[in-house]
PDB file of N, CA and C in Angstrom:
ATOM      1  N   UNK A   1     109.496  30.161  56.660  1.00  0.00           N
ATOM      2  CA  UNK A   1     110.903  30.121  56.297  1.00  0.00           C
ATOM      3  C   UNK A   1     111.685  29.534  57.473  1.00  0.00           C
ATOM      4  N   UNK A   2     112.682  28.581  57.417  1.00  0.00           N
ATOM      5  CA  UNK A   2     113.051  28.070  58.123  1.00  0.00           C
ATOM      6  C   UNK A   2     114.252  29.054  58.732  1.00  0.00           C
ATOM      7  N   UNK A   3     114.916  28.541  59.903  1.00  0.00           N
ATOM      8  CA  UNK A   3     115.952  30.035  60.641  1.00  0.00           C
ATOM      9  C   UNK A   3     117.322  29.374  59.785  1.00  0.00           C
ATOM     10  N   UNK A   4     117.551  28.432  59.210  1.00  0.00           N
ATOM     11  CA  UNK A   4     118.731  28.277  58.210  1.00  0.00           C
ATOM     12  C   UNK A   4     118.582  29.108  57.301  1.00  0.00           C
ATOM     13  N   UNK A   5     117.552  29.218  56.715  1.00  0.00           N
ATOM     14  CA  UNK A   5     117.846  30.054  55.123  1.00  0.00           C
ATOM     15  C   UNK A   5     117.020  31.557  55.527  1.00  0.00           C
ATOM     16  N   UNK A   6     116.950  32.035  56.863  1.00  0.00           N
ATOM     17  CA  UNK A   6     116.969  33.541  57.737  1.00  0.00           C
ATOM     18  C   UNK A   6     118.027  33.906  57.315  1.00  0.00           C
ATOM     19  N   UNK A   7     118.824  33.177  58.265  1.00  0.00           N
ATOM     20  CA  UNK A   7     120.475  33.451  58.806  1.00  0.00           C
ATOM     21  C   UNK A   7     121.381  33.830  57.038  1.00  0.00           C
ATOM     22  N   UNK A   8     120.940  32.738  55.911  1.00  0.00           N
ATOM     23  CA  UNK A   8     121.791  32.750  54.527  1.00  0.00           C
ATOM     24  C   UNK A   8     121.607  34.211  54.329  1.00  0.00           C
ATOM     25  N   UNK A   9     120.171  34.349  54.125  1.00  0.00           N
ATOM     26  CA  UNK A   9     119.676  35.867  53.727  1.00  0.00           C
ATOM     27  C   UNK A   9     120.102  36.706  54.961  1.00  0.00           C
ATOM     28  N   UNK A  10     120.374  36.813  55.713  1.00  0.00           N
ATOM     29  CA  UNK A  10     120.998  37.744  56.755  1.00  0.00           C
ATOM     30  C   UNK A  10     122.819  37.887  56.460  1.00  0.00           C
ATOM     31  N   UNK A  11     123.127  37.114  55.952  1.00  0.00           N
ATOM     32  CA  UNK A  11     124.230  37.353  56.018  1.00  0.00           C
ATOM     33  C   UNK A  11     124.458  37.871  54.046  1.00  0.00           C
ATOM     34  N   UNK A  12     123.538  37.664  53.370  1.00  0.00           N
ATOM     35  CA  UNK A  12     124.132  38.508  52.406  1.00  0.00           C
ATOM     36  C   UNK A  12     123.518  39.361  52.545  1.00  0.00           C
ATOM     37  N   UNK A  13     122.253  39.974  52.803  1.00  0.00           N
ATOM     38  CA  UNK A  13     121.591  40.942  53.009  1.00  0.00           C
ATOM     39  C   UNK A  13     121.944  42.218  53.534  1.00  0.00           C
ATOM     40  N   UNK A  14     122.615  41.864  55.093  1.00  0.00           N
ATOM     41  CA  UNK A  14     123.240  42.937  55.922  1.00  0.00           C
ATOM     42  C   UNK A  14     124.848  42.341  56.112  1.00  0.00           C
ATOM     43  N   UNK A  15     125.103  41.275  56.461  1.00  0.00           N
ATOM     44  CA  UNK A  15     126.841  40.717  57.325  1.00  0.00           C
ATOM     45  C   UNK A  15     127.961  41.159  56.183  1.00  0.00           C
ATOM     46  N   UNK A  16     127.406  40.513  55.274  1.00  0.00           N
ATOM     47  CA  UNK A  16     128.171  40.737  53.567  1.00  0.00           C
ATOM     48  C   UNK A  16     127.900  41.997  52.594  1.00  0.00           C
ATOM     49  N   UNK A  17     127.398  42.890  53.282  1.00  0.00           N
ATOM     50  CA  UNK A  17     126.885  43.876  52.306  1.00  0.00           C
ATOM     51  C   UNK A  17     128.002  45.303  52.404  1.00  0.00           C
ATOM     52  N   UNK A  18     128.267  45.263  51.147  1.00  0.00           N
ATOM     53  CA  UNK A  18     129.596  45.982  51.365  1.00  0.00           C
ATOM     54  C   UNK A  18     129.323  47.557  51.991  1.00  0.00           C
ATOM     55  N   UNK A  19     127.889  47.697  52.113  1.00  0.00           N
ATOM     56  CA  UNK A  19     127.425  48.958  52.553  1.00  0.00           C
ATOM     57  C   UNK A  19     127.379  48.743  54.092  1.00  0.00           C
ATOM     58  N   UNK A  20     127.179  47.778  54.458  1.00  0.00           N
ATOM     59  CA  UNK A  20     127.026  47.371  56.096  1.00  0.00           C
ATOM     60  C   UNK A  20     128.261  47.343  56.787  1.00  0.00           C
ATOM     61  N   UNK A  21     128.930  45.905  56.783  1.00  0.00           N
ATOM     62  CA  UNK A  21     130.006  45.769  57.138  1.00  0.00           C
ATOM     63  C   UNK A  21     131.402  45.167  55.893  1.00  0.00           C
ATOM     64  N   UNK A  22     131.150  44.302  55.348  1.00  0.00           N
ATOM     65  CA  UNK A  22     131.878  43.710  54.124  1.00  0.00           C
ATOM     66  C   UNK A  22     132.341  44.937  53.703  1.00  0.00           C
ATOM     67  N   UNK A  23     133.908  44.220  53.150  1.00  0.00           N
ATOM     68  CA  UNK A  23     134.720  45.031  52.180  1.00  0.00           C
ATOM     69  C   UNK A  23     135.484  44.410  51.637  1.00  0.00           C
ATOM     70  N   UNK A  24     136.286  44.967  50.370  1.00  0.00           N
ATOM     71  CA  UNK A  24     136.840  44.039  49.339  1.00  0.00           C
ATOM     72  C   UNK A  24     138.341  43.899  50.112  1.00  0.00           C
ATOM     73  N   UNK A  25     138.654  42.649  49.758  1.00  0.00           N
ATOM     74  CA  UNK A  25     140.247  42.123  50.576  1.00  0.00           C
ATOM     75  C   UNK A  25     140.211  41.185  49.180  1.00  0.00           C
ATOM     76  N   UNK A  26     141.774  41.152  49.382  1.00  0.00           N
ATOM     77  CA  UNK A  26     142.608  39.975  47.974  1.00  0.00           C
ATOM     78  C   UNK A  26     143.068  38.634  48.783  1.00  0.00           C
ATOM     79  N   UNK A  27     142.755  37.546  48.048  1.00  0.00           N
ATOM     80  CA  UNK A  27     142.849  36.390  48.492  1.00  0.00           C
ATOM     81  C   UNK A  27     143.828  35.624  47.503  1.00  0.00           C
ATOM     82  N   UNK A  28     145.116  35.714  47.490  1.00  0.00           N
ATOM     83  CA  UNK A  28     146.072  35.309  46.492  1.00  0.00           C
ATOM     84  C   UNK A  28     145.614  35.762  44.915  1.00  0.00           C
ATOM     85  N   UNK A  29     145.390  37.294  45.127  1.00  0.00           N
ATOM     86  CA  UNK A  29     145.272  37.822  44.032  1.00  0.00           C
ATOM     87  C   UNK A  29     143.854  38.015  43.611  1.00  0.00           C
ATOM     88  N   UNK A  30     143.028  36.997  44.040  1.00  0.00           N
ATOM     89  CA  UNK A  30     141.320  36.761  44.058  1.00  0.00           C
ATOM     90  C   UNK A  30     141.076  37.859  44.689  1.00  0.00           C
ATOM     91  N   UNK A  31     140.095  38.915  44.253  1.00  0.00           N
ATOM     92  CA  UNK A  31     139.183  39.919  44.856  1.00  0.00           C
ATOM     93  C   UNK A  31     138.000  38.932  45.936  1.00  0.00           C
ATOM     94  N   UNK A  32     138.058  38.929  47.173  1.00  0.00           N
ATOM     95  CA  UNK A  32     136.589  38.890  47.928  1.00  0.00           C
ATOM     96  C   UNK A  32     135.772  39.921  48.303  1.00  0.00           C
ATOM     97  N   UNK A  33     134.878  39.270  48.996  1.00  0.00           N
ATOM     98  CA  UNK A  33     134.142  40.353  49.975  1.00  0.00           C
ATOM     99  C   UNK A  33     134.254  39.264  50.983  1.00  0.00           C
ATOM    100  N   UNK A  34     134.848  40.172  51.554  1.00  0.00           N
ATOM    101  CA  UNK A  34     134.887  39.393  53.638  1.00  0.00           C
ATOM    102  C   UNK A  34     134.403  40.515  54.599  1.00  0.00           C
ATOM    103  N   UNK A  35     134.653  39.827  55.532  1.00  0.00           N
ATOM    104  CA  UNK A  35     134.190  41.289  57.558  1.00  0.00           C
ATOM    105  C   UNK A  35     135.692  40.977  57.821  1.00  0.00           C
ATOM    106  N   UNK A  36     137.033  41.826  57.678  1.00  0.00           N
ATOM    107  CA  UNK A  36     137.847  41.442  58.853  1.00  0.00           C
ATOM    108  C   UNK A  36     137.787  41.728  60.217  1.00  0.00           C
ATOM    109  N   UNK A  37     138.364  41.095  60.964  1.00  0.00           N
ATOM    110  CA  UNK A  37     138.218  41.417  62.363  1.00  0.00           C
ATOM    111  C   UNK A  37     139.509  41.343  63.050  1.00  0.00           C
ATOM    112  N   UNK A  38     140.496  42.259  63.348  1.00  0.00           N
ATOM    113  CA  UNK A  38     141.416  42.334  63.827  1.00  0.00           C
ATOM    114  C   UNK A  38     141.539  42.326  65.592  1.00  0.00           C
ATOM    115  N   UNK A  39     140.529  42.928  65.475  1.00  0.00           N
ATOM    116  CA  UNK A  39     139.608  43.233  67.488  1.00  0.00           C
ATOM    117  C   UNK A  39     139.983  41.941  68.052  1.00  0.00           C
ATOM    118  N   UNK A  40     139.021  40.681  67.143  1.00  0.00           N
ATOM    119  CA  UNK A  40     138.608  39.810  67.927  1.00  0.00           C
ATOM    120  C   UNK A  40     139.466  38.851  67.679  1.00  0.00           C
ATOM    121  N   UNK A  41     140.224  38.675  66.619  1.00  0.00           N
ATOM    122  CA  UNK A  41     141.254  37.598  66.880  1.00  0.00           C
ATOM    123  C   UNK A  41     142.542  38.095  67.920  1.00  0.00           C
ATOM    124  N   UNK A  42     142.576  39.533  68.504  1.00  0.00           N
ATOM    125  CA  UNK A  42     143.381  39.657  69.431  1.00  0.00           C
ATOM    126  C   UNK A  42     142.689  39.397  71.096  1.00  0.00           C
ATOM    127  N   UNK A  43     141.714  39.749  70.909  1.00  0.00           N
ATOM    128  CA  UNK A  43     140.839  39.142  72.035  1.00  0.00           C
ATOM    129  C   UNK A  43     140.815  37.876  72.195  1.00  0.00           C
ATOM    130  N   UNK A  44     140.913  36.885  71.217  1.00  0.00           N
ATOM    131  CA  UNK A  44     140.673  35.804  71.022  1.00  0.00           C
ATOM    132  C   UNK A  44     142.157  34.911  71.685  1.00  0.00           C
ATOM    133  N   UNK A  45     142.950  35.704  71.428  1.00  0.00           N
ATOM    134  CA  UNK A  45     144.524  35.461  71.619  1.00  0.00           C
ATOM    135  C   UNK A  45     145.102  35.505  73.251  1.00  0.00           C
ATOM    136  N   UNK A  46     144.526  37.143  73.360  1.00  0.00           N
ATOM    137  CA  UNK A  46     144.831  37.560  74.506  1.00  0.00           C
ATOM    138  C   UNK A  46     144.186  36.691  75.906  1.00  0.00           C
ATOM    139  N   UNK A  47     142.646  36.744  75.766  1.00  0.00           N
ATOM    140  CA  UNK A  47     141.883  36.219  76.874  1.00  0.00           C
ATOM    141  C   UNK A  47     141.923  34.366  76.944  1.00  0.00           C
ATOM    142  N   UNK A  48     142.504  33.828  76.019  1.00  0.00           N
ATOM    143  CA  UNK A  48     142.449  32.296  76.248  1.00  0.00           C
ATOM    144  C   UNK A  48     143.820  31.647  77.010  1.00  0.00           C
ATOM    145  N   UNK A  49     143.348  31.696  78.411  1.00  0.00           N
ATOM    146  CA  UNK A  49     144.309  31.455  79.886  1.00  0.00           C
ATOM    147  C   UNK A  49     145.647  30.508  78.911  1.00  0.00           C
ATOM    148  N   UNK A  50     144.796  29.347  78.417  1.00  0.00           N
ATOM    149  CA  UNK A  50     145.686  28.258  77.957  1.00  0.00           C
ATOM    150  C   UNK A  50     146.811  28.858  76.675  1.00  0.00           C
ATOM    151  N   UNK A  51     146.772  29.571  76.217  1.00  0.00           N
ATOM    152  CA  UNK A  51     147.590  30.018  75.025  1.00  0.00           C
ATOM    153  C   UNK A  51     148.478  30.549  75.408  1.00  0.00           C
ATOM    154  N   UNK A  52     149.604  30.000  75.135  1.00  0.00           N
ATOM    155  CA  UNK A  52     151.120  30.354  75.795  1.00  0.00           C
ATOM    156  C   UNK A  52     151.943  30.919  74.377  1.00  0.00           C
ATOM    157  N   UNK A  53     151.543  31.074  73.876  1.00  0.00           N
ATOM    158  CA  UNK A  53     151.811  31.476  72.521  1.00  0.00           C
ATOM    159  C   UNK A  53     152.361  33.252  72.036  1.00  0.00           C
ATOM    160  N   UNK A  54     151.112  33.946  72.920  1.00  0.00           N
ATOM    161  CA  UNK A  54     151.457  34.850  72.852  1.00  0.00           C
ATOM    162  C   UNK A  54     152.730  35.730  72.409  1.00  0.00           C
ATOM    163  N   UNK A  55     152.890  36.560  71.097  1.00  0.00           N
ATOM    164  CA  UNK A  55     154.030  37.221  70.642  1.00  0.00           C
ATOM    165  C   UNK A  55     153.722  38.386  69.771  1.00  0.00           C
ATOM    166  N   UNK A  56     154.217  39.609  70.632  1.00  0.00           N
ATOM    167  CA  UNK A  56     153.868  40.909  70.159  1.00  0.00           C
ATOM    168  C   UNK A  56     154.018  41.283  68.556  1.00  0.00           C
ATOM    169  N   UNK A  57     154.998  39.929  68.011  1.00  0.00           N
ATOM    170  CA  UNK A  57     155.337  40.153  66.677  1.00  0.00           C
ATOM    171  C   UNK A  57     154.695  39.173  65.906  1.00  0.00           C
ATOM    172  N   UNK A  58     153.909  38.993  66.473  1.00  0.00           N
ATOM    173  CA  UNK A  58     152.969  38.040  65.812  1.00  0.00           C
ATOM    174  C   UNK A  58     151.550  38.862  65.500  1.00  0.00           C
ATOM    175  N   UNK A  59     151.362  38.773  63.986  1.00  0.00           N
ATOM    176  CA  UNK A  59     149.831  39.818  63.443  1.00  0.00           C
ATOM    177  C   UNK A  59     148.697  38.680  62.986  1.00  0.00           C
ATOM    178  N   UNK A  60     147.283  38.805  63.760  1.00  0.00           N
ATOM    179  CA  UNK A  60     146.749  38.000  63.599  1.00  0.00           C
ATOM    180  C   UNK A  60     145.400  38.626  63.056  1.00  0.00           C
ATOM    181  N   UNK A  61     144.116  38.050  62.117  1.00  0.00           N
ATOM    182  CA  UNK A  61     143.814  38.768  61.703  1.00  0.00           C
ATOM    183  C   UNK A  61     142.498  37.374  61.697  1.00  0.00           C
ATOM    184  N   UNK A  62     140.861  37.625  62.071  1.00  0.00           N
ATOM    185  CA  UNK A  62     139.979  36.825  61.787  1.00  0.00           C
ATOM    186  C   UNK A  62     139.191  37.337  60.326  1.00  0.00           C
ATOM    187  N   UNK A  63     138.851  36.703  59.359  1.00  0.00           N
ATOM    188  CA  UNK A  63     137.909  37.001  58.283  1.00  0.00           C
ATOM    189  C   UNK A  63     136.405  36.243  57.764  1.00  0.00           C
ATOM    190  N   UNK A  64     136.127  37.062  57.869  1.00  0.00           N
ATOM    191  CA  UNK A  64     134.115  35.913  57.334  1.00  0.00           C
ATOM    192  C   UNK A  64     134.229  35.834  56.233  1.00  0.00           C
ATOM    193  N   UNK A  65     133.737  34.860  55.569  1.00  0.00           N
ATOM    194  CA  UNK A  65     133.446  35.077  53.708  1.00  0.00           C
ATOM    195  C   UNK A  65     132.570  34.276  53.085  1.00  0.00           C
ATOM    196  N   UNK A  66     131.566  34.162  52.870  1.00  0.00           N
ATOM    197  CA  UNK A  66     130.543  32.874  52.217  1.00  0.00           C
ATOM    198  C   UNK A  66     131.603  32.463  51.613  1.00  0.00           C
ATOM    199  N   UNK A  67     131.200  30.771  51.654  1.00  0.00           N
ATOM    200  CA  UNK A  67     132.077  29.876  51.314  1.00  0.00           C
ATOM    201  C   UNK A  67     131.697  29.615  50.025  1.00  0.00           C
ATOM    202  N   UNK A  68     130.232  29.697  49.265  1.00  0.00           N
ATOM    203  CA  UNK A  68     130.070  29.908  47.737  1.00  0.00           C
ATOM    204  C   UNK A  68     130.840  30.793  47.076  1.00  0.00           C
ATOM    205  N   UNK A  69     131.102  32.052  47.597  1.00  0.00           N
ATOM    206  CA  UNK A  69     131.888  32.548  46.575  1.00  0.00           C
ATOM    207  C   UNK A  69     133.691  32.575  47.199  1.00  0.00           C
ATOM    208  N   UNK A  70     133.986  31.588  47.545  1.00  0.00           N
ATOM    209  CA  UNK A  70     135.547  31.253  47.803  1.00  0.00           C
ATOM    210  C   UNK A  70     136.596  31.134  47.144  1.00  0.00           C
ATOM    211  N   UNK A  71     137.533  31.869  46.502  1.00  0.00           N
ATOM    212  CA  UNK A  71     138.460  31.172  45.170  1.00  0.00           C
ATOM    213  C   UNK A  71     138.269  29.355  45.997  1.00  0.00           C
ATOM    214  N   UNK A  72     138.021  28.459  44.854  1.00  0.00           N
ATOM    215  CA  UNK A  72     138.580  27.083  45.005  1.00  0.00           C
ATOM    216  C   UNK A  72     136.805  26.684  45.119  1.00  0.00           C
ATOM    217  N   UNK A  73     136.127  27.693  46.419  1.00  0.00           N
ATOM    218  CA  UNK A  73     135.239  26.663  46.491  1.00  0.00           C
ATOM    219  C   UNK A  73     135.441  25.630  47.753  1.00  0.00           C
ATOM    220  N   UNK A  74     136.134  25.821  48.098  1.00  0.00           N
ATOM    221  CA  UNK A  74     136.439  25.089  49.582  1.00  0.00           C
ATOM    222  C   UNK A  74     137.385  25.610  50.568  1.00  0.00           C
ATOM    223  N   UNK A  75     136.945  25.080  52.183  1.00  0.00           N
ATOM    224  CA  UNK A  75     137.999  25.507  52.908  1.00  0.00           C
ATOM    225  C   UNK A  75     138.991  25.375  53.049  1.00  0.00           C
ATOM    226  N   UNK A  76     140.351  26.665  52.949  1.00  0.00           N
ATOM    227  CA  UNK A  76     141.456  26.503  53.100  1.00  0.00           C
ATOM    228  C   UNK A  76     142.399  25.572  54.117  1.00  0.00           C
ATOM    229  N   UNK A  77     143.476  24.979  54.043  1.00  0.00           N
ATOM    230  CA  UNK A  77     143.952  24.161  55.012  1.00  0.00           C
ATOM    231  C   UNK A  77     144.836  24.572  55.809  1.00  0.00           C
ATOM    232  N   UNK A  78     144.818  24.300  57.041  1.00  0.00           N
ATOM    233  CA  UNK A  78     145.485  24.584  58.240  1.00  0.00           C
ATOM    234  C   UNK A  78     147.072  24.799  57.545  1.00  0.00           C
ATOM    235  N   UNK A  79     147.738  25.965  58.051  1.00  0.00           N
ATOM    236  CA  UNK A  79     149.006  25.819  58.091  1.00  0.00           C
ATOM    237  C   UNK A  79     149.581  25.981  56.229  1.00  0.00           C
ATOM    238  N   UNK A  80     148.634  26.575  55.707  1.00  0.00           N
ATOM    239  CA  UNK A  80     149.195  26.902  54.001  1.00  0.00           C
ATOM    240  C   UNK A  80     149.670  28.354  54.233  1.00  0.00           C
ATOM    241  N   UNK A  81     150.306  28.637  53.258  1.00  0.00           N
ATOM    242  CA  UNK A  81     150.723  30.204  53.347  1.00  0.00           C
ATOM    243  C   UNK A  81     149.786  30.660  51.757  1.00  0.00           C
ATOM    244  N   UNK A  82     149.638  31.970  52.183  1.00  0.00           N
ATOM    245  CA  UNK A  82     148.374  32.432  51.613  1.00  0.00           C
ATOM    246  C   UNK A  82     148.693  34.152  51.566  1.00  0.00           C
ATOM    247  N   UNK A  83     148.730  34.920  50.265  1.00  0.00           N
ATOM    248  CA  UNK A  83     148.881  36.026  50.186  1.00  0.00           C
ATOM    249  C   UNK A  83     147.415  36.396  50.263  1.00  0.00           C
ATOM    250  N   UNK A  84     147.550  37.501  51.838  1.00  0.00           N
ATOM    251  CA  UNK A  84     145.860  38.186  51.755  1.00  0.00           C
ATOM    252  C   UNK A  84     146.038  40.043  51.726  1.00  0.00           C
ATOM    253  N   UNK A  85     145.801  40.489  50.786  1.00  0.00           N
ATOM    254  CA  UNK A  85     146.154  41.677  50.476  1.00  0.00           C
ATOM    255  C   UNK A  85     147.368  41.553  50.312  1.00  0.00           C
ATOM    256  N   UNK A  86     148.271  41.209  49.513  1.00  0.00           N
ATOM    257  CA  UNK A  86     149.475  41.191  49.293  1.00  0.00           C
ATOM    258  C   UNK A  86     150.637  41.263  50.228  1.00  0.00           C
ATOM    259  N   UNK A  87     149.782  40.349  51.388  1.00  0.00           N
ATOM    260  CA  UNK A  87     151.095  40.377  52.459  1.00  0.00           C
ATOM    261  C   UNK A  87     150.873  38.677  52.820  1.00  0.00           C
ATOM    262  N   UNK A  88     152.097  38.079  53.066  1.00  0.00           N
ATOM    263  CA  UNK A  88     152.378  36.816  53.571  1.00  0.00           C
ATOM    264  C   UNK A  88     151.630  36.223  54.520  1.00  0.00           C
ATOM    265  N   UNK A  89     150.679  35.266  54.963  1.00  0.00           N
ATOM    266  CA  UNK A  89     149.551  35.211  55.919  1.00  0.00           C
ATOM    267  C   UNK A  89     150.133  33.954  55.744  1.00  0.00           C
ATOM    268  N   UNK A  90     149.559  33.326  57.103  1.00  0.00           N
ATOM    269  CA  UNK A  90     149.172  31.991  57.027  1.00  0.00           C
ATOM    270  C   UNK A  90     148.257  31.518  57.575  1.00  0.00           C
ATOM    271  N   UNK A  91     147.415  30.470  57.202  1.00  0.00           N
ATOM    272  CA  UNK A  91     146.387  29.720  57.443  1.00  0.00           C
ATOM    273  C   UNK A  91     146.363  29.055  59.014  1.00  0.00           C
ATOM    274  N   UNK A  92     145.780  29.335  59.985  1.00  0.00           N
ATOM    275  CA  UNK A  92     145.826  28.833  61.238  1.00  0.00           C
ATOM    276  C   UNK A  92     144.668  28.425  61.666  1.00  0.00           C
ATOM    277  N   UNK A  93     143.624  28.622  61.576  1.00  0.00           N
ATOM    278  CA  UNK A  93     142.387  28.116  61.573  1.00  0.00           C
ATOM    279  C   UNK A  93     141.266  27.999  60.486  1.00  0.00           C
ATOM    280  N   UNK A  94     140.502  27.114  59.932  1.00  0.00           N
ATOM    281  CA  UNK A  94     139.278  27.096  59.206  1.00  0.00           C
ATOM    282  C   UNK A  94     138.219  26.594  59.534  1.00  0.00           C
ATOM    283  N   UNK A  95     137.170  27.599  59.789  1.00  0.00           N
ATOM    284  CA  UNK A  95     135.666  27.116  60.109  1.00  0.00           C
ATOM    285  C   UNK A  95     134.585  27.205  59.486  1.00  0.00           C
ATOM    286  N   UNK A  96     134.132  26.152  58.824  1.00  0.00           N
ATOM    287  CA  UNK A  96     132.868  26.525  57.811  1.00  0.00           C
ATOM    288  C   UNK A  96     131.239  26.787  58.904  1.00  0.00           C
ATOM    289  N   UNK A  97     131.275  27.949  58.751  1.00  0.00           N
ATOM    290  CA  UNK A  97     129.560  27.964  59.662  1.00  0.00           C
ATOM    291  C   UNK A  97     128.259  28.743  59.091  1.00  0.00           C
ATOM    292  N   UNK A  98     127.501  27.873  58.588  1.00  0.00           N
ATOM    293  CA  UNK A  98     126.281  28.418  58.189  1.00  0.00           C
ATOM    294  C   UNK A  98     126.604  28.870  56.768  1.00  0.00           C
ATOM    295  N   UNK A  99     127.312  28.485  55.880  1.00  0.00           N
ATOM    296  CA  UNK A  99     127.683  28.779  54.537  1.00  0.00           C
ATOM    297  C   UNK A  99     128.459  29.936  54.670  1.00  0.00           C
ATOM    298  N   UNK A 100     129.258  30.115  55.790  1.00  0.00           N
ATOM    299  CA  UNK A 100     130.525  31.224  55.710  1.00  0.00           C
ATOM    300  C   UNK A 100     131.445  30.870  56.294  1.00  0.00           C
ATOM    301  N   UNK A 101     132.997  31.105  56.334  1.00  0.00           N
ATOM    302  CA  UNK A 101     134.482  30.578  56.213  1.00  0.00           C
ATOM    303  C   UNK A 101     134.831  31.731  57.507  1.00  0.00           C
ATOM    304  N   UNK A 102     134.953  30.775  58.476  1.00  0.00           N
ATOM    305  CA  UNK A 102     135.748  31.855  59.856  1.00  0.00           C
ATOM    306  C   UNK A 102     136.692  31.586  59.286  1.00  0.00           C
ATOM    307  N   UNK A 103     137.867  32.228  59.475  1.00  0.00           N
ATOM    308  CA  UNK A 103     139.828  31.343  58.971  1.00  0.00           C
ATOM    309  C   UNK A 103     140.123  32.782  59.568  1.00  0.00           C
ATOM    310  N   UNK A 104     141.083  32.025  60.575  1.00  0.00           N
ATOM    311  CA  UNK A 104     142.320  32.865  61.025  1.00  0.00           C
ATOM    312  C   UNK A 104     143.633  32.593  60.832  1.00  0.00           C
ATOM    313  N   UNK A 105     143.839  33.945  60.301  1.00  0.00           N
ATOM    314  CA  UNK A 105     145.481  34.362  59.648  1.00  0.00           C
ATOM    315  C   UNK A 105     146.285  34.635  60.687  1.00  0.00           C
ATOM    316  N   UNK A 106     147.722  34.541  60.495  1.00  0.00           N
ATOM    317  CA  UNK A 106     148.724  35.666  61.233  1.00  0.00           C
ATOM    318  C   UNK A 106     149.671  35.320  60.160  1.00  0.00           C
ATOM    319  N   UNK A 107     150.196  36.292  60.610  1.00  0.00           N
ATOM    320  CA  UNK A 107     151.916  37.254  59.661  1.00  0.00           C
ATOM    321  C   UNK A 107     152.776  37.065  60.568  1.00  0.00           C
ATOM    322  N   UNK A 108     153.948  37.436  60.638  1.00  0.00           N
ATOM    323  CA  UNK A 108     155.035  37.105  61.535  1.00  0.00           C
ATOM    324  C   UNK A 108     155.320  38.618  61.485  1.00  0.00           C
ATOM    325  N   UNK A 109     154.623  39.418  61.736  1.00  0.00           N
ATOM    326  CA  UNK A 109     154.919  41.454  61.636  1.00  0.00           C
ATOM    327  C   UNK A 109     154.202  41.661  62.291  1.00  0.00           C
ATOM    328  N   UNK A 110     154.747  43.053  63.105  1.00  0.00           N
ATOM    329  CA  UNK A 110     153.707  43.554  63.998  1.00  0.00           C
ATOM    330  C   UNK A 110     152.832  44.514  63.721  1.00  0.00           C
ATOM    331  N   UNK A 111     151.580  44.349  64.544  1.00  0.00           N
ATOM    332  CA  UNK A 111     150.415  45.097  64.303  1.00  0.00           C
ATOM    333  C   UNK A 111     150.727  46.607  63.548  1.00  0.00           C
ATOM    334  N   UNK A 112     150.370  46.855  62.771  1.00  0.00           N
ATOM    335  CA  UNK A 112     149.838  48.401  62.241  1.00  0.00           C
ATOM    336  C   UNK A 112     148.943  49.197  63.189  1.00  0.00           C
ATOM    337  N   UNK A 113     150.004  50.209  63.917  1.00  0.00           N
ATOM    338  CA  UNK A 113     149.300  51.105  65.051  1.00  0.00           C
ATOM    339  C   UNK A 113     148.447  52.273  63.903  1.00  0.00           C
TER     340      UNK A 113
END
């Protein structure tokens, strides 16, 4: 078996398995299964020297999702606005890797302590 179609079966097997890590999130009303990651898109934010960007009222949010089962079927585009769980998001990054969709969101609201 080649380590491409490991990795496919690894990620529905355990990455996507709603018993593992995956859980259901709404994608303009579309039910998925994604991993959010709130951790690491603030890590992601915080630790990159060059990002002057930084704003406490700014909510940013990373999500995984096989890109086969995507409403549309393809990756979303930079800079669309996008209801994810019924809150206002927008599209700031899209990465297709290994048949799954990195895309990072932010909201213009602050984090939920």
């Amino acid at each position: 078996m080649a380590l491409k179609d490991r990795i496919a079966e690894d990620n529905t097997r355990v990455f996507m398995n709603l018993g593992h890590f995956a859980e259901h999130h709404y994608w303009n009303g579309v039910e998925i299964v994604c991993v959010p990651d709130e951790e690491l898109a603030l890590k992601r934010k915080n630790n990159n020297v060059n990002d002057i960007s930084w704003d406490n009222n700014i909510r940013e949010i990373l999500i995984h999702t096989p890109l086969a089962d995507f409403p549309g079927g393809e990756e979303p585009e930079p800079n669309t606005q996008i209801m994810f769980d019924r809150r206002t998001m927008w599209v700031r990054e899209s990465h297709h890797n290994m048949g799954m969709l990195d895309i990072l969101l932010s909201a213009k609201d602050p984090r939920e302590l």
